[in-house]
Protein backbone atom coordinates (compact mmCIF):
# COMPACT_ATOMS: atom_id res chain seq x y z
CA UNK A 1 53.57 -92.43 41.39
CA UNK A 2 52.40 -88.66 41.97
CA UNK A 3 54.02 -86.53 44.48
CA UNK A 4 51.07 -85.40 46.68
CA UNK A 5 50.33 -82.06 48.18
CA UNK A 6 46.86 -81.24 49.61
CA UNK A 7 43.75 -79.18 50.04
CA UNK A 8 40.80 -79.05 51.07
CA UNK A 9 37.47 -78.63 48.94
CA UNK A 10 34.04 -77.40 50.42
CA UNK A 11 32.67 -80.47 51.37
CA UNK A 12 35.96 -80.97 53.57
CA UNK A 13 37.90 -83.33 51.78
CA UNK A 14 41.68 -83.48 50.62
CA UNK A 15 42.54 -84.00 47.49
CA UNK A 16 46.24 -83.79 45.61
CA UNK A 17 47.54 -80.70 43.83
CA UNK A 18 50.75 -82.03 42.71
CA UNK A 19 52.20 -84.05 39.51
CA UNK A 20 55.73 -85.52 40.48
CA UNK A 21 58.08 -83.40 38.07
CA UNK A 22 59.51 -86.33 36.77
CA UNK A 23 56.44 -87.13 34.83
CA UNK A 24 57.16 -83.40 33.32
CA UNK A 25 56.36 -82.50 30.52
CA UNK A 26 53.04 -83.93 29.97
CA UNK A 27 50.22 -84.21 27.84
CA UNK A 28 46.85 -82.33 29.34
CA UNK A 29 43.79 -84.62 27.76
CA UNK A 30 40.43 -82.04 28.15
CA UNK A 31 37.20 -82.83 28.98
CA UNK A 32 37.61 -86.63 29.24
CA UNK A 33 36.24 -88.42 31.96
CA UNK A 34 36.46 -92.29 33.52
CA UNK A 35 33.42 -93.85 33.11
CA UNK A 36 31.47 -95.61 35.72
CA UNK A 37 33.57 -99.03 35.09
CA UNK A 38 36.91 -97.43 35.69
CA UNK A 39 35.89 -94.63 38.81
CA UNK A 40 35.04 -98.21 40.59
CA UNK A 41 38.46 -99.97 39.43
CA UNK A 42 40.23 -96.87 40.17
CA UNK A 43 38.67 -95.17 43.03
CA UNK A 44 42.10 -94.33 44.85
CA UNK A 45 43.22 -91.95 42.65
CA UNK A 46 45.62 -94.19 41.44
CA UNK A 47 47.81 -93.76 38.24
CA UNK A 48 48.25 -96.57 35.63
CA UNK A 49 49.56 -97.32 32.42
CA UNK A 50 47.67 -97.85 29.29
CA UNK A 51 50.53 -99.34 26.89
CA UNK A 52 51.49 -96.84 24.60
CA UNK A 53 51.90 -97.83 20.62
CA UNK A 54 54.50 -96.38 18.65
CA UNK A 55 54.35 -96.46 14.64
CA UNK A 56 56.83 -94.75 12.15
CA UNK A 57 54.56 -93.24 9.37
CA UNK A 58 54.98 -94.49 6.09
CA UNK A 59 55.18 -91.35 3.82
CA UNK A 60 53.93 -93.76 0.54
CA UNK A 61 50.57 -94.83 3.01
CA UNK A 62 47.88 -92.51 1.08
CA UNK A 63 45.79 -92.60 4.41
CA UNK A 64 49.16 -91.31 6.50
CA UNK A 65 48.35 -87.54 7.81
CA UNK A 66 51.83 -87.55 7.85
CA UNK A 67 55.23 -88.37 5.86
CA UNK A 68 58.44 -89.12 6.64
CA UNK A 69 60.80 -86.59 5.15
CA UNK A 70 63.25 -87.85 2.46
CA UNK A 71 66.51 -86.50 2.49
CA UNK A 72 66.00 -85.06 -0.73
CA UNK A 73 63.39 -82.73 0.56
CA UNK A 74 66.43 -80.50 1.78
CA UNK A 75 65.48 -77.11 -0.34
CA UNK A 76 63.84 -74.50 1.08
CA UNK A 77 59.98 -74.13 0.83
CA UNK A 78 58.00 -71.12 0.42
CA UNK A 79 56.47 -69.33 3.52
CA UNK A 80 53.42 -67.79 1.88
CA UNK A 81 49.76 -68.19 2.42
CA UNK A 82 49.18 -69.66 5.83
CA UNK A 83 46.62 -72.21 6.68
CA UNK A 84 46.42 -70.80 10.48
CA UNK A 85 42.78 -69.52 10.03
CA UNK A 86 41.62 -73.25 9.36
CA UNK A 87 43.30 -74.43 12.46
CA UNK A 88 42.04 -72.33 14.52
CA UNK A 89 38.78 -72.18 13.43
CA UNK A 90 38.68 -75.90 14.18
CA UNK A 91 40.25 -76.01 17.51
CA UNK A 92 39.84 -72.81 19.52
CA UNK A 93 41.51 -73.64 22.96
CA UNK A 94 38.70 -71.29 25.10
CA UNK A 95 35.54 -72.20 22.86
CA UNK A 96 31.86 -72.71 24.03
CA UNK A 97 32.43 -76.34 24.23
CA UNK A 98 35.44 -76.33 27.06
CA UNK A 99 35.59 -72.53 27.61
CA UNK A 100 38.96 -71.38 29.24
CA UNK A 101 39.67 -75.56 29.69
CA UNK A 102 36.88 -75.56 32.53
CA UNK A 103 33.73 -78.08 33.37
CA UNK A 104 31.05 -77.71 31.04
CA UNK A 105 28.38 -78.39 33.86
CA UNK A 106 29.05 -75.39 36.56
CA UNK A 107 25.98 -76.75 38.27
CA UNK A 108 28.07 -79.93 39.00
CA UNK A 109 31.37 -77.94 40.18
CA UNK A 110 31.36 -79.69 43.16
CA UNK A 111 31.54 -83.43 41.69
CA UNK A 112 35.20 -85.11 41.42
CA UNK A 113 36.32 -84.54 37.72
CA UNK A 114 39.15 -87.25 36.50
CA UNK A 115 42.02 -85.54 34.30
CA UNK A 116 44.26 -88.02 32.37
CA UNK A 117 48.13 -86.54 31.97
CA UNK A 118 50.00 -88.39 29.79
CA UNK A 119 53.69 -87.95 30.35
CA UNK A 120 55.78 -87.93 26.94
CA UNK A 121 59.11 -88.97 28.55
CA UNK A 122 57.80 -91.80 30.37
CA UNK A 123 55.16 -92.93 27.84
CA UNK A 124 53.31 -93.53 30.47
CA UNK A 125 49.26 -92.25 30.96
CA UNK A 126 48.36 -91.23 34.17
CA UNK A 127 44.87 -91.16 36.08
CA UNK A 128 44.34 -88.31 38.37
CA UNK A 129 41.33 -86.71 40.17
CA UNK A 130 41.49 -82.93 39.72
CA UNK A 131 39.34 -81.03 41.90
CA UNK A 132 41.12 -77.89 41.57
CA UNK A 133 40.08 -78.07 38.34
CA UNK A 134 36.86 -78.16 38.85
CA UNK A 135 36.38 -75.07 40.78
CA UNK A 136 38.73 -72.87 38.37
CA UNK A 137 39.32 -71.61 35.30
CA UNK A 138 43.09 -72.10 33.82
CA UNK A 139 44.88 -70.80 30.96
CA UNK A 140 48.06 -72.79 30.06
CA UNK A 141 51.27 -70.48 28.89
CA UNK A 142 54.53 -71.40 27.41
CA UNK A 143 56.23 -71.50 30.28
CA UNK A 144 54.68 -73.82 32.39
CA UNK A 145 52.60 -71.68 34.70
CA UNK A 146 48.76 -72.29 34.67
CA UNK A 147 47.29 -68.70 34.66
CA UNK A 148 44.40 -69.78 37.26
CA UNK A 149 41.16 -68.04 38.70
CA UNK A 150 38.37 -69.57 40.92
CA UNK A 151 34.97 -69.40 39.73
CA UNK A 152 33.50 -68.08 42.38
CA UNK A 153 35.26 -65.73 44.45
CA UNK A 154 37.77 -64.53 41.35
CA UNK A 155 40.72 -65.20 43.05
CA UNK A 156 43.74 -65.32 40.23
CA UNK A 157 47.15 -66.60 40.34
CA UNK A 158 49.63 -68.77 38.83
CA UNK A 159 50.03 -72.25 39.55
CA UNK A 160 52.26 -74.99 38.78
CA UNK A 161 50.84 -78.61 39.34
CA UNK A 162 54.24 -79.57 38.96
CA UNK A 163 55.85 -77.47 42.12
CA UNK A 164 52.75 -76.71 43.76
CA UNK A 165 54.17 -72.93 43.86
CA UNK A 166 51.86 -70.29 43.89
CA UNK A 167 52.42 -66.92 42.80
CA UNK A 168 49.34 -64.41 43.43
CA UNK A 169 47.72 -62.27 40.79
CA UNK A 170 45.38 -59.18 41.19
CA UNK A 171 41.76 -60.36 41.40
CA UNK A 172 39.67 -60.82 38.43
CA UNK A 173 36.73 -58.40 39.95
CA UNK A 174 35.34 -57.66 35.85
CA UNK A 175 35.43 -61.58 35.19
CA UNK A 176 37.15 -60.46 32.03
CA UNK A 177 38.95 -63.95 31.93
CA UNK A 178 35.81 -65.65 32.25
CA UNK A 179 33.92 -63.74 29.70
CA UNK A 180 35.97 -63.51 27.06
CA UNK A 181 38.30 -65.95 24.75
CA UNK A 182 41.55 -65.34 25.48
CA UNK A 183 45.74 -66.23 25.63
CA UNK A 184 48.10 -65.80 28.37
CA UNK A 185 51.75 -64.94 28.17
CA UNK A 186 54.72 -63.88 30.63
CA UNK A 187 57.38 -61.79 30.13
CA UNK A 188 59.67 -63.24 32.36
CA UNK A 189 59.67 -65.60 35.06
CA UNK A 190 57.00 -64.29 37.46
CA UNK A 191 59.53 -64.24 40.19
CA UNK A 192 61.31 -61.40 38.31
CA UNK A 193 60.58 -57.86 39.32
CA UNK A 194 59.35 -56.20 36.12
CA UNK A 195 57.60 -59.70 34.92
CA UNK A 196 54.01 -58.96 32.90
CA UNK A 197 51.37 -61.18 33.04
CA UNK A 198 49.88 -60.22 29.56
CA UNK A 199 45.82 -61.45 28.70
CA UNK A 200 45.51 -61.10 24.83
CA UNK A 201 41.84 -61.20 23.74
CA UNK A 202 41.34 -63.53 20.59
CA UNK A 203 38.32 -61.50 19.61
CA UNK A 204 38.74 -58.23 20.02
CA UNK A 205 41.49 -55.07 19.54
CA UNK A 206 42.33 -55.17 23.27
CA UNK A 207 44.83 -57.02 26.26
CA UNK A 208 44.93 -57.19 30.09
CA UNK A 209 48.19 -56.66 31.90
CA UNK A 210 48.97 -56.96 35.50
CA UNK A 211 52.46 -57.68 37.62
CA UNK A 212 53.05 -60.34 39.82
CA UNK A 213 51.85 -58.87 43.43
CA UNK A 214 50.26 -56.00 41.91
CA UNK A 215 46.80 -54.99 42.45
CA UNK A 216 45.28 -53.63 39.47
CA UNK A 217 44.74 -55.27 35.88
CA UNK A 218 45.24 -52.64 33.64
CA UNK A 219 42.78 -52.91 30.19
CA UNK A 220 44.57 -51.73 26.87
CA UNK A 221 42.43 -51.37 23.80
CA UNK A 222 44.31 -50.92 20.24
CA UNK A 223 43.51 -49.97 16.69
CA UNK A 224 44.81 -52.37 13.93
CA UNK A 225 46.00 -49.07 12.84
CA UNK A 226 48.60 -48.55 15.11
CA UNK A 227 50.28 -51.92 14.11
CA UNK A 228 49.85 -52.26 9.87
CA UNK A 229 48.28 -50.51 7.39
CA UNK A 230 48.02 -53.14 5.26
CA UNK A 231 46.43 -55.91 6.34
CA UNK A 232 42.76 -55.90 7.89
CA UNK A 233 41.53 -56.00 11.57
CA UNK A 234 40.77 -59.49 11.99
CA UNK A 235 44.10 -60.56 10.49
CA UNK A 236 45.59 -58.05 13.34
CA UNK A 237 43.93 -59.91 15.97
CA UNK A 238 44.47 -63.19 14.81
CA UNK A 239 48.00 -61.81 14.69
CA UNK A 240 48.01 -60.71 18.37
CA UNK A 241 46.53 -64.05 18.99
CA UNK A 242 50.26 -65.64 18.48
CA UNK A 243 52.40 -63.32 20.26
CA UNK A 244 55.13 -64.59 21.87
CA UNK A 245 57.43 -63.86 24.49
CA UNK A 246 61.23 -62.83 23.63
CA UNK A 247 63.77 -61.44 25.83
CA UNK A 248 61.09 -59.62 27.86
CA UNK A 249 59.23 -58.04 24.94
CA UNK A 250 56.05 -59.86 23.07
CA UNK A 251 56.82 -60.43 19.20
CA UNK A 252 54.27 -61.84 16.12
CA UNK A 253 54.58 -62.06 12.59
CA UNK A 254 52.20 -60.71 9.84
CA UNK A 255 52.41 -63.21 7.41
CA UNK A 256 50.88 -61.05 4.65
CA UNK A 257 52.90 -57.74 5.21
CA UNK A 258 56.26 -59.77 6.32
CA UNK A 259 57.15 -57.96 9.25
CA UNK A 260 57.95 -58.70 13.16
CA UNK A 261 55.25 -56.44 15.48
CA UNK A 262 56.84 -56.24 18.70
CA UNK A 263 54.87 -55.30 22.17
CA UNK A 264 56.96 -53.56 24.67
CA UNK A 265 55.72 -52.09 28.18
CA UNK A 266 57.80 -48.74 28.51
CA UNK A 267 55.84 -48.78 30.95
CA UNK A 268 53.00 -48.07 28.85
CA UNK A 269 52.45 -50.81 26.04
CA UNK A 270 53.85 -49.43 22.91
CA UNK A 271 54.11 -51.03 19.36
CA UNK A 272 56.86 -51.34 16.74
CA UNK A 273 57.10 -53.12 13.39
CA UNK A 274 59.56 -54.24 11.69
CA UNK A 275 59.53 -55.50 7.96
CA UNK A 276 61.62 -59.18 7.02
CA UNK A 277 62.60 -61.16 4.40
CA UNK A 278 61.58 -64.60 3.90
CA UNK A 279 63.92 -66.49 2.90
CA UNK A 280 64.37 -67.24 -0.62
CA UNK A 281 62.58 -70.59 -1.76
CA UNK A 282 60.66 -72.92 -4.33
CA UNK A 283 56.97 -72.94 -4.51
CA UNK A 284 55.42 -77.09 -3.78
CA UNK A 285 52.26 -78.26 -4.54
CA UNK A 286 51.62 -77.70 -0.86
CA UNK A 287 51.35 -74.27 -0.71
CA UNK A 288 49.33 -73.96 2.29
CA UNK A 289 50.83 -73.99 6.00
CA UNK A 290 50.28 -73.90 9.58
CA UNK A 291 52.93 -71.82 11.95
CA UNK A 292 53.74 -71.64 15.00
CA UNK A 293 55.66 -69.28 16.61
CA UNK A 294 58.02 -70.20 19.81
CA UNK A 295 61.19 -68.76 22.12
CA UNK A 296 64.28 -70.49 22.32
CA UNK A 297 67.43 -69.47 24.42
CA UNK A 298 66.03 -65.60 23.94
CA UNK A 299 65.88 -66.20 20.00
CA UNK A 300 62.36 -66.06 18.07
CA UNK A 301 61.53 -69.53 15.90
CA UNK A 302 58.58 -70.30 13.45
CA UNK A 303 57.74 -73.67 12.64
CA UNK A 304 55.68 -74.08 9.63
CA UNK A 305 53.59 -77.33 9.29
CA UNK A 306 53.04 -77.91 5.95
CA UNK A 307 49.68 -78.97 4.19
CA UNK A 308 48.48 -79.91 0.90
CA UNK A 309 45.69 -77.79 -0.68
CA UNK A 310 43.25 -80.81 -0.56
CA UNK A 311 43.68 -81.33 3.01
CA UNK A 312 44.23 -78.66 5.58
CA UNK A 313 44.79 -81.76 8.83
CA UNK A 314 47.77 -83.53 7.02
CA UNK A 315 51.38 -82.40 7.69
CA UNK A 316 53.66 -83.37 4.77
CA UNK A 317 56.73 -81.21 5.94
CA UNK A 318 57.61 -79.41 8.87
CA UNK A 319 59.91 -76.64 8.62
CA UNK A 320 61.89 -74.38 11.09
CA UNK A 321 62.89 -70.97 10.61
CA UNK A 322 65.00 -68.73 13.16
CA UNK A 323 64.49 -64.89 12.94
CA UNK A 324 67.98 -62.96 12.34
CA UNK A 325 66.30 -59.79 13.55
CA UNK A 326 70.32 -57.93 12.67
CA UNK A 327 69.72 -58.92 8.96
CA UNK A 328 66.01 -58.77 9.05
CA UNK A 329 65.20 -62.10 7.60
CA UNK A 330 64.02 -65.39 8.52
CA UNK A 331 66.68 -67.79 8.35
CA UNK A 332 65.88 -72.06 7.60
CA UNK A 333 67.75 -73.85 10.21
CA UNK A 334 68.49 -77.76 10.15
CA UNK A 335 68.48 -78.34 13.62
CA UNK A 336 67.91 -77.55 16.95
CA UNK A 337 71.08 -79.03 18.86
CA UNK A 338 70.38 -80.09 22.14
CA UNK A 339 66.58 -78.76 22.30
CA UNK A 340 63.61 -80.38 22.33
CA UNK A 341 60.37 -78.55 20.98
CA UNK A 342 57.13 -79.50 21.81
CA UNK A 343 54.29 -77.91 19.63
CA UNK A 344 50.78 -77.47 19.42
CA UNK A 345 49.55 -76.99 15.76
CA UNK A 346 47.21 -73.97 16.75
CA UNK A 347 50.04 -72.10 17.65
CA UNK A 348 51.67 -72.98 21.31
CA UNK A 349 55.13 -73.77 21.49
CA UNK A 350 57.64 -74.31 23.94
CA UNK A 351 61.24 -75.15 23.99
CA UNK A 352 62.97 -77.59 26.37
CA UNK A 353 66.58 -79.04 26.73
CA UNK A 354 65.99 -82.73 26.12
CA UNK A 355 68.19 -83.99 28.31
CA UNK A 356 67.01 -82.59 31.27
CA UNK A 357 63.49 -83.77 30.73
CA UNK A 358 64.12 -86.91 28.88
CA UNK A 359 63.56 -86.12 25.83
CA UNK A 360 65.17 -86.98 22.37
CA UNK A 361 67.16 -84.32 21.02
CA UNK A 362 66.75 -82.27 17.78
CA UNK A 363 63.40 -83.22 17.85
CA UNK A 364 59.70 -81.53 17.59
CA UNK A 365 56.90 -82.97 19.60
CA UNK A 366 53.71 -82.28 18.22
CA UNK A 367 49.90 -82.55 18.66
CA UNK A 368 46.79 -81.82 15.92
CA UNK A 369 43.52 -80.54 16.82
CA UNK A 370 40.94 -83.38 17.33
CA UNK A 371 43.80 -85.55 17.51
CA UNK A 372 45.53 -87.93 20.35
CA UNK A 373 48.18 -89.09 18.90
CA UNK A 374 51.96 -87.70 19.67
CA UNK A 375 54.13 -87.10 16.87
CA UNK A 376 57.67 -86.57 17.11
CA UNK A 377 59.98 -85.23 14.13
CA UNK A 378 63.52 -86.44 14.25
CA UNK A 379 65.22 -83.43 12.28
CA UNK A 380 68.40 -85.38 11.53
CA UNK A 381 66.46 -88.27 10.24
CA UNK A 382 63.87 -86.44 8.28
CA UNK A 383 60.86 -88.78 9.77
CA UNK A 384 58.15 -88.92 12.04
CA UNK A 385 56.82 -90.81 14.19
CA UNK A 386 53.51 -91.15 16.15
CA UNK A 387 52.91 -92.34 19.80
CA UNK A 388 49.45 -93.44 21.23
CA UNK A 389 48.63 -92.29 24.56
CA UNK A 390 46.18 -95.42 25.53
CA UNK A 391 44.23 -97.38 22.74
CA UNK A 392 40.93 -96.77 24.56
CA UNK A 393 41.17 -93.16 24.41
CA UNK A 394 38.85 -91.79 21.92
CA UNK A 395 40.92 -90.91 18.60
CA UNK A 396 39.53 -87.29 18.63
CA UNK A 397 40.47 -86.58 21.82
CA UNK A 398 42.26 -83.18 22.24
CA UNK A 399 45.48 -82.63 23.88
CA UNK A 400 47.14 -79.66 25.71
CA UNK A 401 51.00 -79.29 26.47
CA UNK A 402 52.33 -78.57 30.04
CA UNK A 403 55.62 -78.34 30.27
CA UNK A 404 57.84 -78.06 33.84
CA UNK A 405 57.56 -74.38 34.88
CA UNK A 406 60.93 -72.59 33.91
């Protein structure tokens, strides 16, 4: 059952804030509400199971969007053209359709809105009436913390619906959150002194920055310039779309130009790049891929998804690559250890110890755009399989990772 903290809306009423952390990490399903037959079934704001089907994909299944991975597919593949513009273009986590993850219908803000969390440790799918979601706007980040700010009076902070904890953010007085399609990132922990909140805009050569307790969000705008030469400026904000946080700088990777672009705050924000080697590979007939970038125990991973040329959705081969930043090249790795990652194909990636959250190890947990199903890559076994959250969830439904806030 949920762990329960409470509020109160306008109209007077409580209503929880709090997912028991034992449910953690979870599955976010967006803009999906119970229909009249289940609000009535369900009107306590209880949770419930829908049973969960597991199936092992069968890499010889033509109509499989993914394969299981033969041990003979142990060479290295080639890290070349990258499919992340097709992606992205087809699932943009702040579009028109659920801009920055909120109510379409502000007219209606008022109205209980049902979220379904699905928790990938427990299998289980959970019902859960969300009013704080109705009256804000969140941004998810790789750490756990929702990047939050109410739609009326602007108030920002971060929030964790798994703590309840509360951390308070400058106000958003230019609704620069609201107006524009953006990604949020930390630093650190926002508990840490120097931590920056960091507000990358996904359209435009420009960021917002603030610290935790601070007052002021500071606007920084950028020429592609001033990070490559050689590639063009909506590859450079694309680019900047994926940074990642690393030991308390933001890193990225141009693809074309091979090189690390790393975004420190000295304290002004300043920009270096740094040229790498891919490492040295065969060429497939799938010679289009998807990456992802992600942190893990203060080291920089890409995970590349692998596609064929005929169809951008399937995933034939995942791949994992760790950044040697002494050598300059990205290095394959064959496993993870004791990690668990859990991955969103448009690029959001976070890294968990398994045991801690129930997890398998040496594993990747993934989601597709316009996709519910789970999919989890054992790296030892080379195979995948795929968990549905609940049978009577529409098979396009789209899913957003929240992981325990660390």
């Amino acid at each position: 059952m949920l762990a329960h903290s409470t509020e109160t809306n306008k109209k007077g009423q409580e209503y929880s804030t709090l997912l028991d952390p034992k449910f953690a990490p979870v599955l976010l399903f967006v803009d999906y509400n119970l229909d009249d037959t289940h609000d009535e079934v369900n009107s306590e704001d209880e949770d419930y199971t829908i049973e969960d089907e597991d199936e092992e994909l069968d890499h010889e299944d033509d109509n499989s969007f993914d394969e299981d991975i033969s041990d003979n597919d142990k060479d290295d593949d080639k890290l070349g053209e990258a499919a992340n513009d097709i992606c992205k273009g087809d699932y943009n986590e702040n579009n028109e359709d659920a801009r920055t993850e909120e109510s379409d219908d502000t007219d209606d803000q008022e109205e209980d809105v049902t979220i379904f969390f699905y928790s990938i440790a427990r299998k289980e799918l959970l019902c859960k009436r969300g009013d704080i979601f109705n009256c804000h706007s969140f941004w998810r980040t790789p750490q756990g913390w929702l990047l939050m700010v109410h739609l009326e009076s602007h108030e920002t902070f971060l929030w964790s619906p798994f703590t309840d904890q509360r951390i308070n953010l400058p106000l958003d007085e230019d609704s620069f959150l609201t107006n524009n399609e953006v990604v949020c990132l930390l630093s650190h922990k926002p508990t840490y002194p120097n931590c920056v909140v960091l507000v990358v805009n996904c359209r435009n050569t420009s960021f917002w920055y603030c610290y935790p307790q601070g007052h002021t969000w500071f606007k920084h705008e950028y020429q592609s310039s001033m990070i490559t030469t050689h590639e063009n400026r909506r590859n450079v904000i694309l680019t900047m779309k994926d940074l990642t946080a690393v030991g308390g700088r933001f890193c990225t990777y141009l693809s074309k130009e091979k090189a690390i672009v790393t975004l420190e705050f000295l304290p002004n924000p300043t920009f270096t790049t740094t040229p790498v080697k891919d490492a040295s590979d065969p060429i497939y007939w799938y010679t289009t891929f998807t990456n992802c970038l992600l942190e893990s125990c203060g080291e920089l991973f890409m995970l590349s998804f692998k596609h064929p040329v005929v169809c951008a959705q399937k995933v034939v081969q995942i791949e994992v690559h760790k950044l040697d930043l002494s050598r300059r090249i990205w290095v394959k790795v064959n496993t993870i250890g004791n990690k668990a990652f859990l991955v969103e194909c448009i690029g959001f990636g976070s890294s968990l110890t398994a045991e801690d959250v129930g997890l398998k190890r040496n594993c990747i947990y993934f989601v597709r755009p316009n996709d519910k199903g789970l999919y989890v890559y054992d790296m030892e076994r080379g195979t995948t399989v795929m968990h549905n959250p609940g049978a009577d969830l529409p098979d396009n439904m789209t899913l957003q990772i929240v992981v325990p806030p660390f």
